[in-house]
N, C-alpha and C. Protein backbone atom coordinates (compact mmCIF):
# COMPACT_ATOMS: atom_id res chain seq x y z
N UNK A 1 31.84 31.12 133.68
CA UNK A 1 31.69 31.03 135.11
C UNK A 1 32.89 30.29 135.67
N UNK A 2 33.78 30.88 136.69
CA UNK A 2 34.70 30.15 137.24
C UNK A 2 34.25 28.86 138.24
N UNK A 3 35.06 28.17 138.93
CA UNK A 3 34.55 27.27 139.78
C UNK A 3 34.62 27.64 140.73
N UNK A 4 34.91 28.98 141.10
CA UNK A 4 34.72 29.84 142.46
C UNK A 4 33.79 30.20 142.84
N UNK A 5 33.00 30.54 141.41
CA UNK A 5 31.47 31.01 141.17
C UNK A 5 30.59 30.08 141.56
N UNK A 6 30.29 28.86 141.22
CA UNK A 6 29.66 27.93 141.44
C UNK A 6 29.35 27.74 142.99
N UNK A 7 27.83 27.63 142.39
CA UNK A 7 27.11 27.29 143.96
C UNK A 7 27.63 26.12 144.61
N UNK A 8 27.76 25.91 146.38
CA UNK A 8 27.48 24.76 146.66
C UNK A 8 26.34 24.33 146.99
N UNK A 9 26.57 23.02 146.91
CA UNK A 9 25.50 22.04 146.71
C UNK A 9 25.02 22.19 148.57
N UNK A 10 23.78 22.14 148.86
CA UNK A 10 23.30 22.20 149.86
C UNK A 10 23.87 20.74 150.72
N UNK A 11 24.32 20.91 152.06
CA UNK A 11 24.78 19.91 152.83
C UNK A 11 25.09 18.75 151.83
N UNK A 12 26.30 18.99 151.15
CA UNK A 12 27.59 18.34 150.50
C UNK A 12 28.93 18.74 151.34
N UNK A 13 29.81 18.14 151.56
CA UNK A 13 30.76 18.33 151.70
C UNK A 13 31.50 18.64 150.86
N UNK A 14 32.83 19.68 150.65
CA UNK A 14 33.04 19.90 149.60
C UNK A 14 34.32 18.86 149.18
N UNK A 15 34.63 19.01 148.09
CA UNK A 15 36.02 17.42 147.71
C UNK A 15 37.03 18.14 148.54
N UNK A 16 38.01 17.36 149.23
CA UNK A 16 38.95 18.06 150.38
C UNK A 16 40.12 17.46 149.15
N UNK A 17 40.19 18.81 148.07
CA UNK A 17 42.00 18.75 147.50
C UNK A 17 42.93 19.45 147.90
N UNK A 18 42.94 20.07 148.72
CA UNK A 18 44.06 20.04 149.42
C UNK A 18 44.59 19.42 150.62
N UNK A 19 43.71 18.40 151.08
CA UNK A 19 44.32 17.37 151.90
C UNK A 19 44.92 16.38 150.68
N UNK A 20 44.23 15.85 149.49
CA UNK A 20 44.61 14.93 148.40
C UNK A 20 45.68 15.12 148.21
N UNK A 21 45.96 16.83 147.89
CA UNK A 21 47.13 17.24 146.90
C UNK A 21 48.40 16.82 148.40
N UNK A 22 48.00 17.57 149.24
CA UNK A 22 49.38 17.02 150.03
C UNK A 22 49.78 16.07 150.24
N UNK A 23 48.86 15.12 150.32
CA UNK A 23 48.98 13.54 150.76
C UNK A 23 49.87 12.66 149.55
N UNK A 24 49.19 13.02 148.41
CA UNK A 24 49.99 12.78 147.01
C UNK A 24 51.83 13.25 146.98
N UNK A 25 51.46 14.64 146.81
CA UNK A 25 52.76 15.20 147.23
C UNK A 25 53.77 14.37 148.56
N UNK A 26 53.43 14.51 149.72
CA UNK A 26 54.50 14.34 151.17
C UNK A 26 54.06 12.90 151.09
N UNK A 27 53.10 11.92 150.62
CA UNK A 27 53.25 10.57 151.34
C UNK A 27 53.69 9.77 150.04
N UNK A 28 53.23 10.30 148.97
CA UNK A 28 53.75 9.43 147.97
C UNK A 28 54.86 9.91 147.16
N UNK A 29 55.11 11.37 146.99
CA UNK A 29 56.44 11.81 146.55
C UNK A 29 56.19 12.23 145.12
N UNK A 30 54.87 12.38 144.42
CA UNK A 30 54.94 13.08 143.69
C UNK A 30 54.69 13.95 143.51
N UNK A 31 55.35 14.13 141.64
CA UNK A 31 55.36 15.63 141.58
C UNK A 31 54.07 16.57 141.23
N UNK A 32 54.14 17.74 141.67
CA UNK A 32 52.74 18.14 141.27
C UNK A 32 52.18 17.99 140.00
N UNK A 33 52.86 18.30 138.85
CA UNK A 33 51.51 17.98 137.88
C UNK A 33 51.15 16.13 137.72
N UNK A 34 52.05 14.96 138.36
CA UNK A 34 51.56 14.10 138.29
C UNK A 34 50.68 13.66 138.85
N UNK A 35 50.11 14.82 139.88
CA UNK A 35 48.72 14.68 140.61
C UNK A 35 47.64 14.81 140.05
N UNK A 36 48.03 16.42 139.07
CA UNK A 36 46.83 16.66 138.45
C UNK A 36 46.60 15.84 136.78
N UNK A 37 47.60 15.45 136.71
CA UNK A 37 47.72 14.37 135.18
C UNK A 37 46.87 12.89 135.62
N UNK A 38 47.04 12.63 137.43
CA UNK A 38 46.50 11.25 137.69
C UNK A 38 45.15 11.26 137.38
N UNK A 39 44.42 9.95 137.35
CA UNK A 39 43.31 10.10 137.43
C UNK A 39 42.77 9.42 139.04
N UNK A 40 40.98 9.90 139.22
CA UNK A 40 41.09 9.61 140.71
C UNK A 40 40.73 7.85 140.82
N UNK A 41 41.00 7.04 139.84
CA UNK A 41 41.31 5.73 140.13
C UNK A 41 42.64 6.12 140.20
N UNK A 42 43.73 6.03 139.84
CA UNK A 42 44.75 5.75 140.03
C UNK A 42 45.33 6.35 141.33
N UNK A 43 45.02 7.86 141.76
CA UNK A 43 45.70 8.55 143.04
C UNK A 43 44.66 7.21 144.29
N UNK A 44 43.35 6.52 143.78
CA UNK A 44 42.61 5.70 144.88
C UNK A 44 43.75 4.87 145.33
N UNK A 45 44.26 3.99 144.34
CA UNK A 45 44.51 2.98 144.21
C UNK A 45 46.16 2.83 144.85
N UNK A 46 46.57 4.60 144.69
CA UNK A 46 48.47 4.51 145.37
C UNK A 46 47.95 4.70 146.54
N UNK A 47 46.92 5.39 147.31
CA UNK A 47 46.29 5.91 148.28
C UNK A 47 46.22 4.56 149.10
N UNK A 48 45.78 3.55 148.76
CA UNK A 48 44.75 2.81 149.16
C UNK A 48 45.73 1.53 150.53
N UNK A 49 46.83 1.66 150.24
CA UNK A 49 47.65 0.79 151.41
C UNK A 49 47.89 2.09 152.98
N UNK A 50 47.75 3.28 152.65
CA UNK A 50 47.80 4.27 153.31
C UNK A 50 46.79 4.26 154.43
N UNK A 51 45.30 3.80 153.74
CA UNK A 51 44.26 3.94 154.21
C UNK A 51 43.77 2.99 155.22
N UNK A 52 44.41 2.02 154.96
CA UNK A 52 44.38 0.65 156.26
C UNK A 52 44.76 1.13 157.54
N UNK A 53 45.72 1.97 157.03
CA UNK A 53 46.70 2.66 158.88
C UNK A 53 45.81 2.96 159.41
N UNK A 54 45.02 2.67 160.72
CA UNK A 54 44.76 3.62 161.24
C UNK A 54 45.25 4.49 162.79
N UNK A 55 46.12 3.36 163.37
CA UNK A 55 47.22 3.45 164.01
C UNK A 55 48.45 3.13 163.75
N UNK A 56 49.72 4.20 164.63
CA UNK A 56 51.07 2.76 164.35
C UNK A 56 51.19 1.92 164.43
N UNK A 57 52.02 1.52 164.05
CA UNK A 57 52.45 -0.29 164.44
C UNK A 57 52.88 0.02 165.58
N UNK A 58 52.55 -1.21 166.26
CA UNK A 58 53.23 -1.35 167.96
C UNK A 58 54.81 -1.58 168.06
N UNK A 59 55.26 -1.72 169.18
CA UNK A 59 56.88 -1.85 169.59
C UNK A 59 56.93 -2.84 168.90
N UNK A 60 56.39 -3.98 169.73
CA UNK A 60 56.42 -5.09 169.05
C UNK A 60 56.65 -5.53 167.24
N UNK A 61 55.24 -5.22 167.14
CA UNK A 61 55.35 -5.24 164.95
C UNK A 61 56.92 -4.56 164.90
N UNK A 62 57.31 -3.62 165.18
CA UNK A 62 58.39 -2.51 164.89
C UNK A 62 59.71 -3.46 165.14
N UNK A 63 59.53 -4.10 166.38
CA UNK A 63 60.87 -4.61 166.50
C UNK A 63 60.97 -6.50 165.20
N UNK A 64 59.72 -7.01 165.37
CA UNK A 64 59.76 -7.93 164.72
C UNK A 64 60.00 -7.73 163.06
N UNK A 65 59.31 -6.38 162.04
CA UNK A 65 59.91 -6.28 160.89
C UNK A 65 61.71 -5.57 161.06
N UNK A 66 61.85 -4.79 161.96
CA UNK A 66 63.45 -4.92 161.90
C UNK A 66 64.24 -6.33 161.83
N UNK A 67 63.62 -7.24 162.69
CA UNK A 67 64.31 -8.51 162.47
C UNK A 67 64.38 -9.29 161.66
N UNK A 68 63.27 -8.90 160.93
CA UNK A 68 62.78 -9.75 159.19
C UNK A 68 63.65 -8.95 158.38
N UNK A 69 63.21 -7.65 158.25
CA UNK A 69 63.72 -6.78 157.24
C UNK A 69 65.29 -5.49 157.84
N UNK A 70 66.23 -6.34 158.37
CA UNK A 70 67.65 -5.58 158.88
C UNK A 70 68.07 -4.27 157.87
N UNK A 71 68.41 -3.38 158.62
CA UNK A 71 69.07 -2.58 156.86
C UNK A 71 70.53 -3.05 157.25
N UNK A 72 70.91 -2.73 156.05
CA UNK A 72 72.51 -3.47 155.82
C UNK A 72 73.28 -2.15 155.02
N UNK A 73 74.05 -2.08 155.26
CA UNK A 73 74.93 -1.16 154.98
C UNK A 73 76.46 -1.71 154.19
């Protein structure tokens, strides 16, 4: 039986991997099979400073870590 086959579970949501897989991929930069090699403690755990955002940082925050953290060239 494939996993295509498989029933869903009555009012479950289903696991959203392809929001995971992209998020892995475009926010953290890896490569695909190190997504599927991770385990889901470990993709939690790179995930998990991501998950605090829930807005931008303001002008303010923005201009004050430029002043902490300058890039230098």
């Amino acid at each position: 039986m494939s996993a295509a086959a498989l029933p869903a579970t009555a009012g479950a949501a289903a696991f959203p991997w392809d929001e995971l897989f992209a998020t892995a991929v475009c926010v953290l930069h890896l490569a695909p099979d190190a997504v599927w090699r991770a385990s889901p403690r470990e993709l939690a755990l790179a995930l998990r400073p991501f998950a605090a955002m829930t807005e931008p940082p303001s002008r303010a925050r923005l201009d004050d870590l430029m002043q902490r953290f300058p890039d230098t060239r």
